[in-house]
Protein backbone atom coordinates (compact mmCIF):
# COMPACT_ATOMS: atom_id res chain seq x y z
CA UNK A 1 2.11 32.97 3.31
CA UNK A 2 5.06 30.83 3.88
CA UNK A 3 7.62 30.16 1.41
CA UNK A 4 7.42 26.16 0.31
CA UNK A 5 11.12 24.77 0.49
CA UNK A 6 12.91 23.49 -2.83
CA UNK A 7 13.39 20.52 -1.43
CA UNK A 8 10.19 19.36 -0.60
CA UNK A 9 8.84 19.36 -4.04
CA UNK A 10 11.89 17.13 -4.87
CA UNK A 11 10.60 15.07 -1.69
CA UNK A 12 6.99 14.96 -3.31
CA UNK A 13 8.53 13.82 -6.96
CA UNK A 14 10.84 11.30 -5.96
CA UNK A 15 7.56 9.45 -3.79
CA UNK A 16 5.46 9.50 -7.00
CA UNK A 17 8.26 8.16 -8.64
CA UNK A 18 9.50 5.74 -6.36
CA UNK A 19 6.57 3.49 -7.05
CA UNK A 20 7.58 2.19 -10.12
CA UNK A 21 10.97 0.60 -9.29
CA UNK A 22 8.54 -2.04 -7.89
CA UNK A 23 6.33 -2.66 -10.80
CA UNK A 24 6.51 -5.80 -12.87
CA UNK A 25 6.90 -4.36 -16.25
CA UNK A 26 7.94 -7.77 -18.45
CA UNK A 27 4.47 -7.68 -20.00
CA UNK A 28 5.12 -4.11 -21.24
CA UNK A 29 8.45 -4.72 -23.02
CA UNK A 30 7.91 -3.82 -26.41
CA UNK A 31 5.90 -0.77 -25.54
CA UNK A 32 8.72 0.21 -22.41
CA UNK A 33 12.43 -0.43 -23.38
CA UNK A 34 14.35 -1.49 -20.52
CA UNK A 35 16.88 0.78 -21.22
CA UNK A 36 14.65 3.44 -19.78
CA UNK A 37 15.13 2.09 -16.72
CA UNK A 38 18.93 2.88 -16.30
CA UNK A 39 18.00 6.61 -17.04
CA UNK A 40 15.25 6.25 -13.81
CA UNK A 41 18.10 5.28 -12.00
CA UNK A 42 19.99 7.68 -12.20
CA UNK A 43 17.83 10.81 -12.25
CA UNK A 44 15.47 9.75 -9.36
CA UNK A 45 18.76 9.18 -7.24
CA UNK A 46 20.62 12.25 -8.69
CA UNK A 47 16.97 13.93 -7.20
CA UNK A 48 17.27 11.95 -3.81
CA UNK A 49 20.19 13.19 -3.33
CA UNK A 50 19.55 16.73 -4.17
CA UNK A 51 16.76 16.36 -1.60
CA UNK A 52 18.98 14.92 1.03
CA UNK A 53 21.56 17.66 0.56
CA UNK A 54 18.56 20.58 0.71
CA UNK A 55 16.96 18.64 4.24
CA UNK A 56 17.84 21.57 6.95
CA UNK A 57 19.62 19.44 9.42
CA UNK A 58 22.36 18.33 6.53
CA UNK A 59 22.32 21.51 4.55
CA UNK A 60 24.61 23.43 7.45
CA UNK A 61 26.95 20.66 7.97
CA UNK A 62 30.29 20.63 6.01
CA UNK A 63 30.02 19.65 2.52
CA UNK A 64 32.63 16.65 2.96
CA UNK A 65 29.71 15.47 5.79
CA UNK A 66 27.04 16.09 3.32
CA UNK A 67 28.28 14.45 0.92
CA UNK A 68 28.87 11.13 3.06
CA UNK A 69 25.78 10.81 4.67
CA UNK A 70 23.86 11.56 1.39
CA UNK A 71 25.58 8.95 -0.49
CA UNK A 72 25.13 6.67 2.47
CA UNK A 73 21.75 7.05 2.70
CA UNK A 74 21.17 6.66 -1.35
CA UNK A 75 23.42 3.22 -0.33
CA UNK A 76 20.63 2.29 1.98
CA UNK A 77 18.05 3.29 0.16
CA UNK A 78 18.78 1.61 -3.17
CA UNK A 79 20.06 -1.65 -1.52
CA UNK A 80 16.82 -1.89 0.58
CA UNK A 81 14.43 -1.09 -2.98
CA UNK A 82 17.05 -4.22 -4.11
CA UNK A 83 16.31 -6.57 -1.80
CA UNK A 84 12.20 -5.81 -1.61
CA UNK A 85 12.19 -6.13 -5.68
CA UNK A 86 12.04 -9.82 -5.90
CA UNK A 87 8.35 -9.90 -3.26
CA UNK A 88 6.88 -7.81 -6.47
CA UNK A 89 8.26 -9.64 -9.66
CA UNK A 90 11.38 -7.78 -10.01
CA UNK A 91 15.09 -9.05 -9.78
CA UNK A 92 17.54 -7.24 -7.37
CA UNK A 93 20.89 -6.62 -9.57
CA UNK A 94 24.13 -4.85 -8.24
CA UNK A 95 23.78 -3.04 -11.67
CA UNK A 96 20.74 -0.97 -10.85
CA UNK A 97 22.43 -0.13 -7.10
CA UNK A 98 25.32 1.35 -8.99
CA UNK A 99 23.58 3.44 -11.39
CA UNK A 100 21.55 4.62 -7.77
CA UNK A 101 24.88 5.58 -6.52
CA UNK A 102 26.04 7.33 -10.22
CA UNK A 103 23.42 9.56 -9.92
CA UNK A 104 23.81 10.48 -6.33
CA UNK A 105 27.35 11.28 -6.89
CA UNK A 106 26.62 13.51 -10.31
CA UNK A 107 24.28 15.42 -7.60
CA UNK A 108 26.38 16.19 -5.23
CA UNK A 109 29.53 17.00 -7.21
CA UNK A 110 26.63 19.80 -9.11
CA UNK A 111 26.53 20.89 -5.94
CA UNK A 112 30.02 21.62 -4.74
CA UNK A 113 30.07 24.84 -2.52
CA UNK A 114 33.33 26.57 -4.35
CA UNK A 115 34.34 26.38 -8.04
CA UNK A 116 37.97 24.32 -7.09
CA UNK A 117 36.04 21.77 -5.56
CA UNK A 118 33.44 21.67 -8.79
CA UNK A 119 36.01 21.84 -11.27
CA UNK A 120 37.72 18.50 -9.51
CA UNK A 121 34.61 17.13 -8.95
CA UNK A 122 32.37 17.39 -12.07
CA UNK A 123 34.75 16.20 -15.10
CA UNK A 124 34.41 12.64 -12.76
CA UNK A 125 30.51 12.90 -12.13
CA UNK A 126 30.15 13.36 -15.26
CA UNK A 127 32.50 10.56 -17.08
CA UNK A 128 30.95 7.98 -14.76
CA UNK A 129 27.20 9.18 -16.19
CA UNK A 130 28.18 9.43 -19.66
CA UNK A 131 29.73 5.99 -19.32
CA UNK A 132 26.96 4.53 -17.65
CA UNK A 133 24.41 6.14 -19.74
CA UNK A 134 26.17 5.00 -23.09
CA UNK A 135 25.07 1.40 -23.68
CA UNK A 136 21.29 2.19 -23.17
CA UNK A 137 21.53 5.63 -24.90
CA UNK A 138 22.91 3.59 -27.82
CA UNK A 139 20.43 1.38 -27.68
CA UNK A 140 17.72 3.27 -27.08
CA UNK A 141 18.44 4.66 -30.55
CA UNK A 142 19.02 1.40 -32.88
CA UNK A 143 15.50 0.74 -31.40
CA UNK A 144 14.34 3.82 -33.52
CA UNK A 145 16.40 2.74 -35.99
CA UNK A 146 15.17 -1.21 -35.69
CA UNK A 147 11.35 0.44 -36.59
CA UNK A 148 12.84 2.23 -39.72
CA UNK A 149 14.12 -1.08 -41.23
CA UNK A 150 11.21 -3.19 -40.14
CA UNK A 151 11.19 -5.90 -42.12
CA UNK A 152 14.55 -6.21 -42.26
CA UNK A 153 15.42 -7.21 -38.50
CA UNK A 154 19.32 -7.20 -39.31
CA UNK A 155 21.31 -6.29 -42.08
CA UNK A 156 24.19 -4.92 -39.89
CA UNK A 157 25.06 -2.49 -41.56
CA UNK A 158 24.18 0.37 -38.89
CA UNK A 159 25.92 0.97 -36.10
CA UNK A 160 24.40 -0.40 -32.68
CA UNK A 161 22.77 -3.25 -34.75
CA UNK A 162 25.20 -5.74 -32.90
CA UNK A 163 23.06 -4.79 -29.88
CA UNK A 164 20.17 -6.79 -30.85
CA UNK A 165 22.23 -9.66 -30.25
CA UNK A 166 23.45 -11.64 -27.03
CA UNK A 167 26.79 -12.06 -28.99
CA UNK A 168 28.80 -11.83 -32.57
CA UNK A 169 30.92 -9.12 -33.71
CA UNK A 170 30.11 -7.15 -36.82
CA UNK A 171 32.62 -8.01 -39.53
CA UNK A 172 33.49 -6.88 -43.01
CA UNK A 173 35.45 -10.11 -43.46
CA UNK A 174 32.34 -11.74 -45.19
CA UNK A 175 28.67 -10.11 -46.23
CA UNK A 176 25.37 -11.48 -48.33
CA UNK A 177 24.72 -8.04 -49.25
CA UNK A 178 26.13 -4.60 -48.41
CA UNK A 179 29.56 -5.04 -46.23
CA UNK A 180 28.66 -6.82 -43.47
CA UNK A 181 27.75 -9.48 -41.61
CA UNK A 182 27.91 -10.46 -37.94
CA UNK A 183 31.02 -13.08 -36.71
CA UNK A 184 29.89 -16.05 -34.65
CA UNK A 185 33.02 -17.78 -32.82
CA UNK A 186 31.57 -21.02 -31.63
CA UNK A 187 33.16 -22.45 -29.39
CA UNK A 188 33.13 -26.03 -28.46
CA UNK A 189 31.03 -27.23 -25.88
CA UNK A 190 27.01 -28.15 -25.31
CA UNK A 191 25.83 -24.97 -26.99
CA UNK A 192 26.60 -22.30 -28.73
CA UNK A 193 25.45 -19.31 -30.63
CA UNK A 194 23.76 -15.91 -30.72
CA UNK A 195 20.46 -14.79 -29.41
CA UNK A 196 18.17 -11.88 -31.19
CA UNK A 197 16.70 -10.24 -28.32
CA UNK A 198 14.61 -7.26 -29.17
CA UNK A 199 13.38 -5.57 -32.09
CA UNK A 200 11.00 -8.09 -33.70
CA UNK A 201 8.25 -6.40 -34.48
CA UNK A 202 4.96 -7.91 -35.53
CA UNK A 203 5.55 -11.21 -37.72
CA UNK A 204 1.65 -11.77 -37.96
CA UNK A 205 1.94 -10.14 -41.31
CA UNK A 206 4.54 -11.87 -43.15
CA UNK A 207 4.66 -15.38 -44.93
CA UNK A 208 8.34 -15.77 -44.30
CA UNK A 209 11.13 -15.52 -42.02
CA UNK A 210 14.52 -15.46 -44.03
CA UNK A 211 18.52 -15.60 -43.17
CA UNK A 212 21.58 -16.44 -44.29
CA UNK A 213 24.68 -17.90 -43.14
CA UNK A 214 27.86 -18.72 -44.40
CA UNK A 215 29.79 -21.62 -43.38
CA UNK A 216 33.48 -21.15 -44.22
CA UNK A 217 34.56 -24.62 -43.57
CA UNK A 218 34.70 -28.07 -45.97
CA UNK A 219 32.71 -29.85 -42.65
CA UNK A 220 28.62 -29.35 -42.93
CA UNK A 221 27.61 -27.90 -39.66
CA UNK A 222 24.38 -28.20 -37.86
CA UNK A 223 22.16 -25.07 -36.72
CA UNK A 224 19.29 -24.95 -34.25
CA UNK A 225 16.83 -22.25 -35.03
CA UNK A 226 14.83 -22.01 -31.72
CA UNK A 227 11.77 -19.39 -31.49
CA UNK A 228 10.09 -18.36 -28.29
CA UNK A 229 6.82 -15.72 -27.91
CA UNK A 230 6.52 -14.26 -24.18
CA UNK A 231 3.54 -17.14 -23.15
CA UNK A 232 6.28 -19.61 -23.87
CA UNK A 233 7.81 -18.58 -20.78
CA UNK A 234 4.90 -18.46 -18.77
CA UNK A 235 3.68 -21.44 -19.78
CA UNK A 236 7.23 -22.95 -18.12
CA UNK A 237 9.69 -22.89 -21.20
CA UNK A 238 8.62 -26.59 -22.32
CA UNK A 239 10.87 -27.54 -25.16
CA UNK A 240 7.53 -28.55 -27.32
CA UNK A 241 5.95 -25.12 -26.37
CA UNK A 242 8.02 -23.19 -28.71
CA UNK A 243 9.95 -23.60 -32.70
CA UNK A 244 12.95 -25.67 -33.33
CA UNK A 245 14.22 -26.82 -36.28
CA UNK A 246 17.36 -27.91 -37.43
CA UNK A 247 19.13 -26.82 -40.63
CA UNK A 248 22.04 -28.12 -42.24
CA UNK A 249 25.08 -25.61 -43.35
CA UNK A 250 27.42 -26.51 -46.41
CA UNK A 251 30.26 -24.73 -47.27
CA UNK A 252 29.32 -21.56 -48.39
CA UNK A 253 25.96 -19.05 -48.26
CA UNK A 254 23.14 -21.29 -46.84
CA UNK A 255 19.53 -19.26 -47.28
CA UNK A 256 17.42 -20.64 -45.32
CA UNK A 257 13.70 -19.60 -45.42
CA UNK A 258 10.90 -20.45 -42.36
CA UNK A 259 7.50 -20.00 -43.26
CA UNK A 260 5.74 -18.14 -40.87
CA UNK A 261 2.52 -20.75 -40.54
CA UNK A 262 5.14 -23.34 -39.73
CA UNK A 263 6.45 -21.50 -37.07
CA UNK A 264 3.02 -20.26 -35.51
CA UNK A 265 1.98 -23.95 -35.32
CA UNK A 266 4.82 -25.90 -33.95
CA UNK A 267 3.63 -25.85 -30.18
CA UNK A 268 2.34 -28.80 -29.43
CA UNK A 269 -0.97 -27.31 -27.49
CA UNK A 270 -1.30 -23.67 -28.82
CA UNK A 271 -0.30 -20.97 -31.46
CA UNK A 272 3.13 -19.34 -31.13
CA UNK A 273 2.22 -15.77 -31.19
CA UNK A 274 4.33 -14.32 -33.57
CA UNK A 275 2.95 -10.64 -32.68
CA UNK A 276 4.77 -11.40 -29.53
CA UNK A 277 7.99 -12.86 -29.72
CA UNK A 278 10.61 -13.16 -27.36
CA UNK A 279 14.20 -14.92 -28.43
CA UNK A 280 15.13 -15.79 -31.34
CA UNK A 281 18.11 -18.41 -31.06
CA UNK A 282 20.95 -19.88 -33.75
CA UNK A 283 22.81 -22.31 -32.06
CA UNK A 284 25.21 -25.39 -32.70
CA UNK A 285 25.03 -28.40 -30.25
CA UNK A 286 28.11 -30.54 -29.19
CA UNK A 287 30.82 -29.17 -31.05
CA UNK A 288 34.25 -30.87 -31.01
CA UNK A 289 36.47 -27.92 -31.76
CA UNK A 290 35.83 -23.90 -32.75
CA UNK A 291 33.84 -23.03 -35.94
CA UNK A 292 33.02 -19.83 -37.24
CA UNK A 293 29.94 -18.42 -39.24
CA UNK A 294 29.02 -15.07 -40.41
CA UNK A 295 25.29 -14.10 -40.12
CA UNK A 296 23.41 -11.76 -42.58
CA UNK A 297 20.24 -10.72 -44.11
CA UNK A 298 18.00 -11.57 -41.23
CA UNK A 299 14.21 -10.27 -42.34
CA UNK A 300 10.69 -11.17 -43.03
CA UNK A 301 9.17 -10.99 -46.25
């Protein structure tokens, strides 16, 4: 019986896996972290590329020629999964064509014929993965560590815990409990804030959705707290389809408190599922010159 070549079994994986570059997975998001997705990148072109180098016709070339066409190809192959995305929900991003082309190059430097060439070729291969790989490693993990401190969505006192956030530095400068809080530099202009993004867990539960700011200057200041589910944004992202409520902050710790009923009923033709949120937004409107708050204590009860 004929011996089955390495490389077509890589051949056979990479077409099962293919497949799911091109599902619409935005339904799935709190059972499939995105992050995962950065990881597919990588190791299905990593195994492309393995496959590519392995083909007959390319495995007795020189390794320099290998190398080129492989990574070309991966080029062509990634840009062209890009551009056919958007026809099946997806978006095309220049991000997800790198990490293609990270992977590829990790491959081929693994497979370097002498052990010069590897040693100058690997430490690279495999900066550019670890660097590439860090962000969503790091937040893979504060999403196991998110479930351990369900109910408390933020206390920042962990490390990644900034990541839930679209923006704010963790600070010791200023803390409601424990030794820190998160920084908000507002800046002047039509909005501005910080966005919770992930994380949020089931709310359905819980009478109350707590925080608490502190507002460093004399002037009051006024927050929008704006709460979306994921129908909110199929429904179109009306402004009376989701929470908002304004809150004023004096000088000093301002606790503010949100009962959960009030924020399942404010759309104006439904329920706001608060199994299934989506955003969570603290935002200023307007401002007239830079203000800064510090964020803390951010939970259900």
């Amino acid at each position: 019986m004929p011996r089955k070549k390495p490389y077509l079994y890589l051949v056979v994986l990479i077409l099962l896996v293919t497949p799911l570059f091109f599902f619409d997975t935005s339904g799935l998001e709190r059972h499939v972290p995105n992050e995962l997705y950065a990881f597919a990148h990588v190791g299905v072109f990593a195994l492309l590329a393995l496959a590519l180098l392995h083909i007959p016709v390319l495995a007795r070339r020189h390794f320099a020629l290998q190398a080129t066409v492989a990574l070309a190809a991966i080029f062509l192959v990634g840009g062209a999964i890009e551009l056919i995305q958007p026809h099946f929900g997806r978006q095309a991003s220049w991000r997800d064509l790198w990490q293609n082309m990270v992977g590829a190059a990790a491959a081929i430097a693994i497979m370097a014929p002498n052990r010069r060439l590897l040693l100058a070729l690997l430490p690279a291969a495999t900066l550019l993965v670890v660097l590439e790989l860090y962000g969503p490693a790091a937040t893979l993990w504060d999403r196991h560590v998110a479930r351990q401190q369900f109910p408390m969505l933020s206390d920042f006192e962990t490390r990644h815990e900034h990541r839930r956030w679209s923006s704010g530095t963790v600070t010791t400068e200023m803390a409601r409990a424990g030794s820190r809080s998160l920084r908000l530099d507002l800046q002047p202009g039509r909005y501005s804030g910080t966005m919770m993004r992930r994380s949020f867990g089931d709310w359905s539960e819980f009478t109350h959705f707590r925080f608490s700011i502190y507002n460093p200057d004399i002037q009051p200041l006024i927050l929008t707290v704006s709460i979306r589910d994921h129908a909110h944004f199929q429904r179109g992202g009306l402004y009376n389809d989701r929470f908002n409520q304004r809150y004023t902050l004096e000088r000093g710790w301002n606790d503010i408190s949100i009962p959960i009923e009030t924020i399942r009923a404010a759309p104006r033709e439904r329920q706001l599922d608060v199994s299934d949120l989506a955003e969570v937004v603290l935002f200023t409107s307007n401002l007239t010159r830079p203000r800064v708050i510090y964020l803390d204590q951010v939970m259900l009860d």
